[in-house]
PDB file of N, CA and C in Angstrom:
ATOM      1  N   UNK A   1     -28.720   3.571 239.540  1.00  0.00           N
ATOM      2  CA  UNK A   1     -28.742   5.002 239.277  1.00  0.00           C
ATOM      3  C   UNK A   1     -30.173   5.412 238.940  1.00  0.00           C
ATOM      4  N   UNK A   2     -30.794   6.315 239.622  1.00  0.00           N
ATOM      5  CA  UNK A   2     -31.969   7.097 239.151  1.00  0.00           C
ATOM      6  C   UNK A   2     -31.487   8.181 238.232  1.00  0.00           C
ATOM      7  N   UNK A   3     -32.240   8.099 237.490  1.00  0.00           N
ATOM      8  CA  UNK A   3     -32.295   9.332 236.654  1.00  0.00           C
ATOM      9  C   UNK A   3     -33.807  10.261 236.967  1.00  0.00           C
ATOM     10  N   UNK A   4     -33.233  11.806 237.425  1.00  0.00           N
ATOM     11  CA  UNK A   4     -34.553  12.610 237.642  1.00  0.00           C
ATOM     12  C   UNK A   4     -34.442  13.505 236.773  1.00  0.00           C
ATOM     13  N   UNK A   5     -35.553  13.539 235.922  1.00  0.00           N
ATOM     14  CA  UNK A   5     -35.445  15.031 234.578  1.00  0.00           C
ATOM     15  C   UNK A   5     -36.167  15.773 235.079  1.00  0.00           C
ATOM     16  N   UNK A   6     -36.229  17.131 235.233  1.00  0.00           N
ATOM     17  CA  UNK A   6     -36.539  18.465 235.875  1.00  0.00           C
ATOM     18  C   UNK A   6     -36.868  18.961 234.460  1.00  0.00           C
ATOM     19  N   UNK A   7     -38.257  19.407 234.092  1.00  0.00           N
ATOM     20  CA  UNK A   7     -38.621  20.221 233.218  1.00  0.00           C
ATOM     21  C   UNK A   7     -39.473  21.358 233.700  1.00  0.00           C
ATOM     22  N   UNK A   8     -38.862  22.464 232.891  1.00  0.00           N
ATOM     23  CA  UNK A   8     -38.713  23.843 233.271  1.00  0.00           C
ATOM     24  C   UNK A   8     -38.279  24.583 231.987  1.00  0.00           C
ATOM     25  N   UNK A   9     -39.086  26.273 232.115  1.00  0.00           N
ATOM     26  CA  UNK A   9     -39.028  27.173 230.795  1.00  0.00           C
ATOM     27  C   UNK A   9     -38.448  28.192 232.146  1.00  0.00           C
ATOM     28  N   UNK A  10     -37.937  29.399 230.940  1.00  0.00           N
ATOM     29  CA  UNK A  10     -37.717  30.348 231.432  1.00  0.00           C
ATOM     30  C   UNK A  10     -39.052  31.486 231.728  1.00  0.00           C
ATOM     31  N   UNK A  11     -39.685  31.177 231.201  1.00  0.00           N
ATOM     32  CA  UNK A  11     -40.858  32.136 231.695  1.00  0.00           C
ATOM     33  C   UNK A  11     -41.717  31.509 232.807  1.00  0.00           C
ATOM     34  N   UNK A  12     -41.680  30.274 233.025  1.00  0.00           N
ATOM     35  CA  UNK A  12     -42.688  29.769 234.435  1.00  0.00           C
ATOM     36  C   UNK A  12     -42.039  30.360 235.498  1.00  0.00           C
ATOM     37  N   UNK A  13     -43.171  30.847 236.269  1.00  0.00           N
ATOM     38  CA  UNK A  13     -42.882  31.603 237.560  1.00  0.00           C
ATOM     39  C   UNK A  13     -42.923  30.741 238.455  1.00  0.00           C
ATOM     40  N   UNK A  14     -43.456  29.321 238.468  1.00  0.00           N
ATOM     41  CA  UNK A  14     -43.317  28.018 239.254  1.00  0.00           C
ATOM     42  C   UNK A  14     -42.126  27.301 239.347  1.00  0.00           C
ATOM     43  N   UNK A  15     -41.220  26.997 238.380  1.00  0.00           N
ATOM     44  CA  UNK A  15     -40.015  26.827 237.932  1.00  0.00           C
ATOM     45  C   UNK A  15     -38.895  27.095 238.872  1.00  0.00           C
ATOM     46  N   UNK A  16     -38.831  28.342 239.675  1.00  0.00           N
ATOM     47  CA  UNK A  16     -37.734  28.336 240.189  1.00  0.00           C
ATOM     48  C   UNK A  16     -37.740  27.870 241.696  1.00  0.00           C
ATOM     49  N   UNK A  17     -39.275  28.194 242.429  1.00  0.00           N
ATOM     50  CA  UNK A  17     -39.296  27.431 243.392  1.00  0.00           C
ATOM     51  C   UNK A  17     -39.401  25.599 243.379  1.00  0.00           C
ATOM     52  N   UNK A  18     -39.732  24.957 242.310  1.00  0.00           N
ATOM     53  CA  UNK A  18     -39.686  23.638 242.407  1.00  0.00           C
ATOM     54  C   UNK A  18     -38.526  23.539 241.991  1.00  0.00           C
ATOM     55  N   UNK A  19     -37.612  23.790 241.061  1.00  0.00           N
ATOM     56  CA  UNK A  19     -35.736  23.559 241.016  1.00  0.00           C
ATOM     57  C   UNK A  19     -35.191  23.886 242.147  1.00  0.00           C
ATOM     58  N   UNK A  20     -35.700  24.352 243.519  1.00  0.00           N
ATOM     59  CA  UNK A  20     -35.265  24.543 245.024  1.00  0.00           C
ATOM     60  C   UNK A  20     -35.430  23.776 245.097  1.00  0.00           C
ATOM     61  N   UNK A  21     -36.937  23.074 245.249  1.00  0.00           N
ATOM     62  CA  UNK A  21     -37.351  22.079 246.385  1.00  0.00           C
ATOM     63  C   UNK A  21     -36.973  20.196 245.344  1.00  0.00           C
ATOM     64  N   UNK A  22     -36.743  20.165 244.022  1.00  0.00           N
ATOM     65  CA  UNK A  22     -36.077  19.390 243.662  1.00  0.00           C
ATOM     66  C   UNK A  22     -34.600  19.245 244.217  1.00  0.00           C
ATOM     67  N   UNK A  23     -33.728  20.395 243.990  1.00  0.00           N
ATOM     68  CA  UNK A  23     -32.361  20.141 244.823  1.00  0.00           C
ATOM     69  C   UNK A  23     -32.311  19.896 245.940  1.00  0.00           C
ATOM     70  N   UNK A  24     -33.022  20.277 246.523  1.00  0.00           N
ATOM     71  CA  UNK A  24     -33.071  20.478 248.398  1.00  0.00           C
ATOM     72  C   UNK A  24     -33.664  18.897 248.493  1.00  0.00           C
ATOM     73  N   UNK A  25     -34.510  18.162 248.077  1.00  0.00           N
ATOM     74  CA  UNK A  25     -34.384  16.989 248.379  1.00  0.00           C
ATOM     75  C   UNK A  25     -34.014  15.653 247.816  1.00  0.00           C
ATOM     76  N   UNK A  26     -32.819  15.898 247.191  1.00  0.00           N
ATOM     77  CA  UNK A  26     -31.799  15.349 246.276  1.00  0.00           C
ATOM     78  C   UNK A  26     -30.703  15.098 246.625  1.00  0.00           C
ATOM     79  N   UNK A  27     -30.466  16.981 247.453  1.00  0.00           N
ATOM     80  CA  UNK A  27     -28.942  17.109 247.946  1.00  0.00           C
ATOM     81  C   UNK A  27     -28.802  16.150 249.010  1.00  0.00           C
ATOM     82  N   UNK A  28     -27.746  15.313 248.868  1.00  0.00           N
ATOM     83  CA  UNK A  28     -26.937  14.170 249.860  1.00  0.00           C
ATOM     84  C   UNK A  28     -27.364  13.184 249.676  1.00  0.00           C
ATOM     85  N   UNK A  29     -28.235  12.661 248.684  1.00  0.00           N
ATOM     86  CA  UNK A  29     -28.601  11.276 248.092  1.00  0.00           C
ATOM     87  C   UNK A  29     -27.490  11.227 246.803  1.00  0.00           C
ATOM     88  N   UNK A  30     -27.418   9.387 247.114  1.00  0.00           N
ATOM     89  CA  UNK A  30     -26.556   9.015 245.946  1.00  0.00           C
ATOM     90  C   UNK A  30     -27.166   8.471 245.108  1.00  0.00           C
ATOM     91  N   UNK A  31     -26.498   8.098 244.104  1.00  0.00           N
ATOM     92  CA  UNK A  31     -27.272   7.299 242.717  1.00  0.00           C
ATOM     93  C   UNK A  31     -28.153   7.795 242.051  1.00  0.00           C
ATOM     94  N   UNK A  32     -27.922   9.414 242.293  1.00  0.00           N
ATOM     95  CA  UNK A  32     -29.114  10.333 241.519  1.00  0.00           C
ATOM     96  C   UNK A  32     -28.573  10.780 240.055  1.00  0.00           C
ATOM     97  N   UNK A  33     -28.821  11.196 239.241  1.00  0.00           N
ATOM     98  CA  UNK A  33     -28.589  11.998 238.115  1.00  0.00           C
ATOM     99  C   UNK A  33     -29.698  12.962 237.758  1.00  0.00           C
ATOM    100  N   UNK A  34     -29.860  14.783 237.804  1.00  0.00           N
ATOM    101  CA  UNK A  34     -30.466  15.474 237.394  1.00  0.00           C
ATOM    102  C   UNK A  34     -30.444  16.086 236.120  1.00  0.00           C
ATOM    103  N   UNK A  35     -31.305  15.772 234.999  1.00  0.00           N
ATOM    104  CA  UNK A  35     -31.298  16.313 234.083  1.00  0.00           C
ATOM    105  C   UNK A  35     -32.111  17.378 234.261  1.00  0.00           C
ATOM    106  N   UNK A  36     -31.577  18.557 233.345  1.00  0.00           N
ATOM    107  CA  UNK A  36     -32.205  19.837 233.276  1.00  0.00           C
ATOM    108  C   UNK A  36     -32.826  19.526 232.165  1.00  0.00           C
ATOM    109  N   UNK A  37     -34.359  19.889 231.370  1.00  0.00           N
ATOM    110  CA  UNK A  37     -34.960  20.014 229.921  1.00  0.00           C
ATOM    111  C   UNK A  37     -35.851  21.204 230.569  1.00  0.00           C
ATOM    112  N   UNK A  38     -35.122  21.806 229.429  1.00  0.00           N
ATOM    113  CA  UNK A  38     -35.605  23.367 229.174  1.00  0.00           C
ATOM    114  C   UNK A  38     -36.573  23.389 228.026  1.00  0.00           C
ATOM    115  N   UNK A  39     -37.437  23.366 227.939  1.00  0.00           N
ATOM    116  CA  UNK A  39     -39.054  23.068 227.145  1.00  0.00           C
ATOM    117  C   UNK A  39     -39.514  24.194 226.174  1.00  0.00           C
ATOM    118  N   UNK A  40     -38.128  25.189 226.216  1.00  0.00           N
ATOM    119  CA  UNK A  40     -37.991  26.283 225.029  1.00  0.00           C
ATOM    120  C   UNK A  40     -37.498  25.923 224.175  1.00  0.00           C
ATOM    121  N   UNK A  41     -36.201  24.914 224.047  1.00  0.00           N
ATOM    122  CA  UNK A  41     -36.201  24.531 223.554  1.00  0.00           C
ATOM    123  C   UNK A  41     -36.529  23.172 222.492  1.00  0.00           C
ATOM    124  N   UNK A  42     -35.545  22.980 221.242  1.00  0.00           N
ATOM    125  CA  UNK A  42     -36.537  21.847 220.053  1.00  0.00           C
ATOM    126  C   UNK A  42     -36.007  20.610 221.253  1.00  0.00           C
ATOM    127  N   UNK A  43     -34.983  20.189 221.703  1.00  0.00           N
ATOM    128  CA  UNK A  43     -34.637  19.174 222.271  1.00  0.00           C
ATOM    129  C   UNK A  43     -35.944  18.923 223.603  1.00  0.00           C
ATOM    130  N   UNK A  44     -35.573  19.662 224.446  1.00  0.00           N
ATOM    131  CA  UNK A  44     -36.753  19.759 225.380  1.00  0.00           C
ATOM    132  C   UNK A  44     -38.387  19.813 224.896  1.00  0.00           C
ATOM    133  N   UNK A  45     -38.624  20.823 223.968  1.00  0.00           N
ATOM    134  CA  UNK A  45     -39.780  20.111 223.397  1.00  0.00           C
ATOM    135  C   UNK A  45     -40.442  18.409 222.987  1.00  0.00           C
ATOM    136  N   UNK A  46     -39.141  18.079 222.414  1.00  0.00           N
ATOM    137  CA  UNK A  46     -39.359  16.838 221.695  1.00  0.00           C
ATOM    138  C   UNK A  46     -39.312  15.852 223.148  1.00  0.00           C
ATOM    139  N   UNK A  47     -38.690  15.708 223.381  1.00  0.00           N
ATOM    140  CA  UNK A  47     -38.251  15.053 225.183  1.00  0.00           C
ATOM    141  C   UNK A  47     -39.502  15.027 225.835  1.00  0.00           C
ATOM    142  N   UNK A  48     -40.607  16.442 225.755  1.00  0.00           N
ATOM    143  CA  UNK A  48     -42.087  16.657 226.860  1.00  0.00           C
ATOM    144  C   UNK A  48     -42.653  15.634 225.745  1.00  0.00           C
ATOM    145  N   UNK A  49     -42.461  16.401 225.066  1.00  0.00           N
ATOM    146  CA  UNK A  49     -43.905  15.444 224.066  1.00  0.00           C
ATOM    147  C   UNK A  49     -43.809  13.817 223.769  1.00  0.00           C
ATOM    148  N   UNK A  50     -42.341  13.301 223.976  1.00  0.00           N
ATOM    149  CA  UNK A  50     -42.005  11.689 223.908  1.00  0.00           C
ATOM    150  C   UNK A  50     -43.183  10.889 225.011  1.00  0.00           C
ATOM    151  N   UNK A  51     -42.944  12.276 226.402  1.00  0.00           N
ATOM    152  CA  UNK A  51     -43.529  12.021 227.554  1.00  0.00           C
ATOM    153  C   UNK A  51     -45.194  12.161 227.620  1.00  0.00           C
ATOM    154  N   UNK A  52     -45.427  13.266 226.530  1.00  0.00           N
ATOM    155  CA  UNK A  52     -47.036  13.422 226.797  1.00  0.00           C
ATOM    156  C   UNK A  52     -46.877  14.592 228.033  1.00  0.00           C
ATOM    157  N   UNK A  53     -46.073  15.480 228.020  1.00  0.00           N
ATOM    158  CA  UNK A  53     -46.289  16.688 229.006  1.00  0.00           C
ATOM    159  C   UNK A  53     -46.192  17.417 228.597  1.00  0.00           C
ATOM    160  N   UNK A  54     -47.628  18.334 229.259  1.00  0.00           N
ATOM    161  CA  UNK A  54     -47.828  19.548 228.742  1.00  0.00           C
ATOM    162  C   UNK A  54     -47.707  20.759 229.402  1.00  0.00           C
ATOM    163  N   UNK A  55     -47.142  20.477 230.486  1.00  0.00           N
ATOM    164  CA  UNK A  55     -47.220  21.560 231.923  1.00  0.00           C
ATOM    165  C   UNK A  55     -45.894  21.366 232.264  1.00  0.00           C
ATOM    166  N   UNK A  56     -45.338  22.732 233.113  1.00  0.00           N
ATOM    167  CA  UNK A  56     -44.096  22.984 233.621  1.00  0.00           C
ATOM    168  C   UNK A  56     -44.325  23.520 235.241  1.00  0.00           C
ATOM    169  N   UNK A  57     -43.788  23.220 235.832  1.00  0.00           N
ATOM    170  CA  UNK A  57     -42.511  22.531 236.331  1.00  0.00           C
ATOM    171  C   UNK A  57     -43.040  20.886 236.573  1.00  0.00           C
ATOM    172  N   UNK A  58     -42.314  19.965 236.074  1.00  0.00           N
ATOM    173  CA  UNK A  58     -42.603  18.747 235.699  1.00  0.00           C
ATOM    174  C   UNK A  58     -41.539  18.080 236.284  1.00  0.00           C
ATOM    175  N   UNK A  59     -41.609  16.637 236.977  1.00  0.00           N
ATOM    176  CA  UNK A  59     -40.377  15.817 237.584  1.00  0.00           C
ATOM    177  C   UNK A  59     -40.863  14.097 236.431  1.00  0.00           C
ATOM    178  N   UNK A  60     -39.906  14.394 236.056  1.00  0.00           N
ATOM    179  CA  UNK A  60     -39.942  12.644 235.539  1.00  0.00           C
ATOM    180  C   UNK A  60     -39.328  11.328 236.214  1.00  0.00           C
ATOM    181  N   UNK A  61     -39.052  10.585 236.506  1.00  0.00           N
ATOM    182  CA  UNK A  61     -38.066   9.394 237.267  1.00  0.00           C
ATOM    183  C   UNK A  61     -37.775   8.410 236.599  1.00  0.00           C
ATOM    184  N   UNK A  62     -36.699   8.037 236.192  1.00  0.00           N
ATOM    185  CA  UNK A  62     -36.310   7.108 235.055  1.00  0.00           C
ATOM    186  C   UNK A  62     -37.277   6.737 234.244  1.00  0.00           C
ATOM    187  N   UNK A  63     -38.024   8.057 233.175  1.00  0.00           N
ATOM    188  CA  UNK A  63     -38.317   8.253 232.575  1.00  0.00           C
ATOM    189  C   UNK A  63     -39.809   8.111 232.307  1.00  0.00           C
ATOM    190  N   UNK A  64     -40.365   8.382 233.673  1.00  0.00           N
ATOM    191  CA  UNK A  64     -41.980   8.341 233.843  1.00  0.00           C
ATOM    192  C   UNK A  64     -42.417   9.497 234.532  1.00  0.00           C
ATOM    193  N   UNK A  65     -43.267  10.307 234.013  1.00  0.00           N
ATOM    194  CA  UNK A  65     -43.578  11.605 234.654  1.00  0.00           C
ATOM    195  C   UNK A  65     -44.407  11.338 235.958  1.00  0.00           C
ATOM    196  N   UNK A  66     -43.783  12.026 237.188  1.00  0.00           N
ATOM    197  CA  UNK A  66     -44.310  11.236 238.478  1.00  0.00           C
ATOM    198  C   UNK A  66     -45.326  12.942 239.107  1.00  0.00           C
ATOM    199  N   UNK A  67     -44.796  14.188 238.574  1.00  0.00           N
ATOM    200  CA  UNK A  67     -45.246  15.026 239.347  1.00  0.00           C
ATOM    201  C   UNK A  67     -45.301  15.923 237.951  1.00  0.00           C
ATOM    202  N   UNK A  68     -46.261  17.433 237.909  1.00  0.00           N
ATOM    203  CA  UNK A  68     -46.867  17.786 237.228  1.00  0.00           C
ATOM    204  C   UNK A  68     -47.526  19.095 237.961  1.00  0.00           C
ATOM    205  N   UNK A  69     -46.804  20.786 237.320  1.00  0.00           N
ATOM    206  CA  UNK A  69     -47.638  21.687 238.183  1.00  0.00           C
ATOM    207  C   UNK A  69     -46.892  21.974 239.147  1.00  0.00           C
ATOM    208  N   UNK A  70     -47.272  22.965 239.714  1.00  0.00           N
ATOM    209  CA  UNK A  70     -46.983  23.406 241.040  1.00  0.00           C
ATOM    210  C   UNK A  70     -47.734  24.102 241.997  1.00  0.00           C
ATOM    211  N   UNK A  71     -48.464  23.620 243.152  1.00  0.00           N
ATOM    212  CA  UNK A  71     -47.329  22.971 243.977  1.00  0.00           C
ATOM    213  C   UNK A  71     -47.122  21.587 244.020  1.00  0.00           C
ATOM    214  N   UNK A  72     -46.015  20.934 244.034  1.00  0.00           N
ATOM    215  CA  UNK A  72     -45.890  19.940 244.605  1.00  0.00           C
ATOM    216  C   UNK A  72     -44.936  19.728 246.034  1.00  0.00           C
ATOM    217  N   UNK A  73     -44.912  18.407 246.886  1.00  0.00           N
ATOM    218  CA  UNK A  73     -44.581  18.654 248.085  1.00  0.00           C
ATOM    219  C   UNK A  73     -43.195  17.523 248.181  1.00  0.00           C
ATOM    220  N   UNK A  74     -42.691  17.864 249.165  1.00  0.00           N
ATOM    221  CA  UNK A  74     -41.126  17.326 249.222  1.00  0.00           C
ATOM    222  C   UNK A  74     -41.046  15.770 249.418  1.00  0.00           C
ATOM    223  N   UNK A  75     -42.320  15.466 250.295  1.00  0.00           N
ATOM    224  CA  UNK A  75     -42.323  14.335 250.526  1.00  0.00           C
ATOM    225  C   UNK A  75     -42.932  13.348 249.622  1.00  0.00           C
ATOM    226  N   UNK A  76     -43.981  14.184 248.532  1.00  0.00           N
ATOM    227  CA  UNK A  76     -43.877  13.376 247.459  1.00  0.00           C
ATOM    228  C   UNK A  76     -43.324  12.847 246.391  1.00  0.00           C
ATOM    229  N   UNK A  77     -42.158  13.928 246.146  1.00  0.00           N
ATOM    230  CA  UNK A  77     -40.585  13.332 245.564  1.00  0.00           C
ATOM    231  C   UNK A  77     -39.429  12.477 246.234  1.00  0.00           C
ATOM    232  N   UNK A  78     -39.636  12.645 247.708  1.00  0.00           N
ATOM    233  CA  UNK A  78     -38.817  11.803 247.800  1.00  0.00           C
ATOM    234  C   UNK A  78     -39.551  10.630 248.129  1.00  0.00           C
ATOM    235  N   UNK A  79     -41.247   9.956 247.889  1.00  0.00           N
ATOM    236  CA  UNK A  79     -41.526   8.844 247.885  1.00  0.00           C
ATOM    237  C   UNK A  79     -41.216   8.055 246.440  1.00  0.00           C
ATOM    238  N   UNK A  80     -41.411   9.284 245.509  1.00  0.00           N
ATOM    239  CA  UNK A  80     -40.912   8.696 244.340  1.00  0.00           C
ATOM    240  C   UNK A  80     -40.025   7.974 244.321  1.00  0.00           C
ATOM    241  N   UNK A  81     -38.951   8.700 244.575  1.00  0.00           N
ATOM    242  CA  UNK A  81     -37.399   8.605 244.676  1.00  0.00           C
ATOM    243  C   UNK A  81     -37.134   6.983 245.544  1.00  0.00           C
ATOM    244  N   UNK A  82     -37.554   6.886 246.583  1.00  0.00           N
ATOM    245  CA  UNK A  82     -37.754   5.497 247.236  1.00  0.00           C
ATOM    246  C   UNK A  82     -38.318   4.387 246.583  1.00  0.00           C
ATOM    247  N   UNK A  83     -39.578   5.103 245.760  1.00  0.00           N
ATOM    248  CA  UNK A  83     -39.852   3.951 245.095  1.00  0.00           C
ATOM    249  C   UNK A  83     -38.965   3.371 244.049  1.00  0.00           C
ATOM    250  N   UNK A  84     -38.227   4.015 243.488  1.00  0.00           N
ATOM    251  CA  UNK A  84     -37.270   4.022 242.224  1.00  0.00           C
ATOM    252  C   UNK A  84     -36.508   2.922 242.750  1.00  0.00           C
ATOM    253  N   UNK A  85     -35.841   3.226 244.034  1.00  0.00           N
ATOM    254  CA  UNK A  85     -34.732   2.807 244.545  1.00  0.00           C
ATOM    255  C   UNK A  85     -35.185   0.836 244.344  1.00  0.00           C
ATOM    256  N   UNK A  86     -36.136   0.614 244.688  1.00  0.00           N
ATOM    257  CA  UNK A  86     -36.760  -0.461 245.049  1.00  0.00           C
ATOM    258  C   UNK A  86     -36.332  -1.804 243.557  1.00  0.00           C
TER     259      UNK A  86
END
């Protein structure tokens, strides 16, 4: 099982296009799990900062921050994602 954490606020204007392009290359893979951390809140706060992240829209992969910012590109999540698998 991969675990992918998606961090995201409600005020990033980057945020909603990378929670597209996170689902969109997710959807129909197995052994995934998406966590949502919402970075408004104390939980999500505490969660970035375990990580050392300071920027949103953020992808972690069983629990290593792999991407950071936006833009990022499809094919570099799903190399992640391959690598995980490994």
């Amino acid at each position: 099982m991969i675990k992918i954490e998606y961090f995201h606020n409600p005020v990033c204007p980057y945020c909603p296009a990378a929670e597209t392009l996170v689902k969109k290359v997710i959807e129909g893979l197995k052994d995934i799990e998406l966590v949502y951390v919402d970075t408004w809140t104390d939980e999500g706060i505490k969660r970035g900062m375990s990580l050392n992240l300071m920027a949103v829209p953020a992808v972690a992969i069983n629990g290593v921050v792999k991407l950071i910012g936006w833009p990022f590109e499809a094919e570099d999540l799903q190399a992640y994602i391959a690598e995980a698998h490994v």
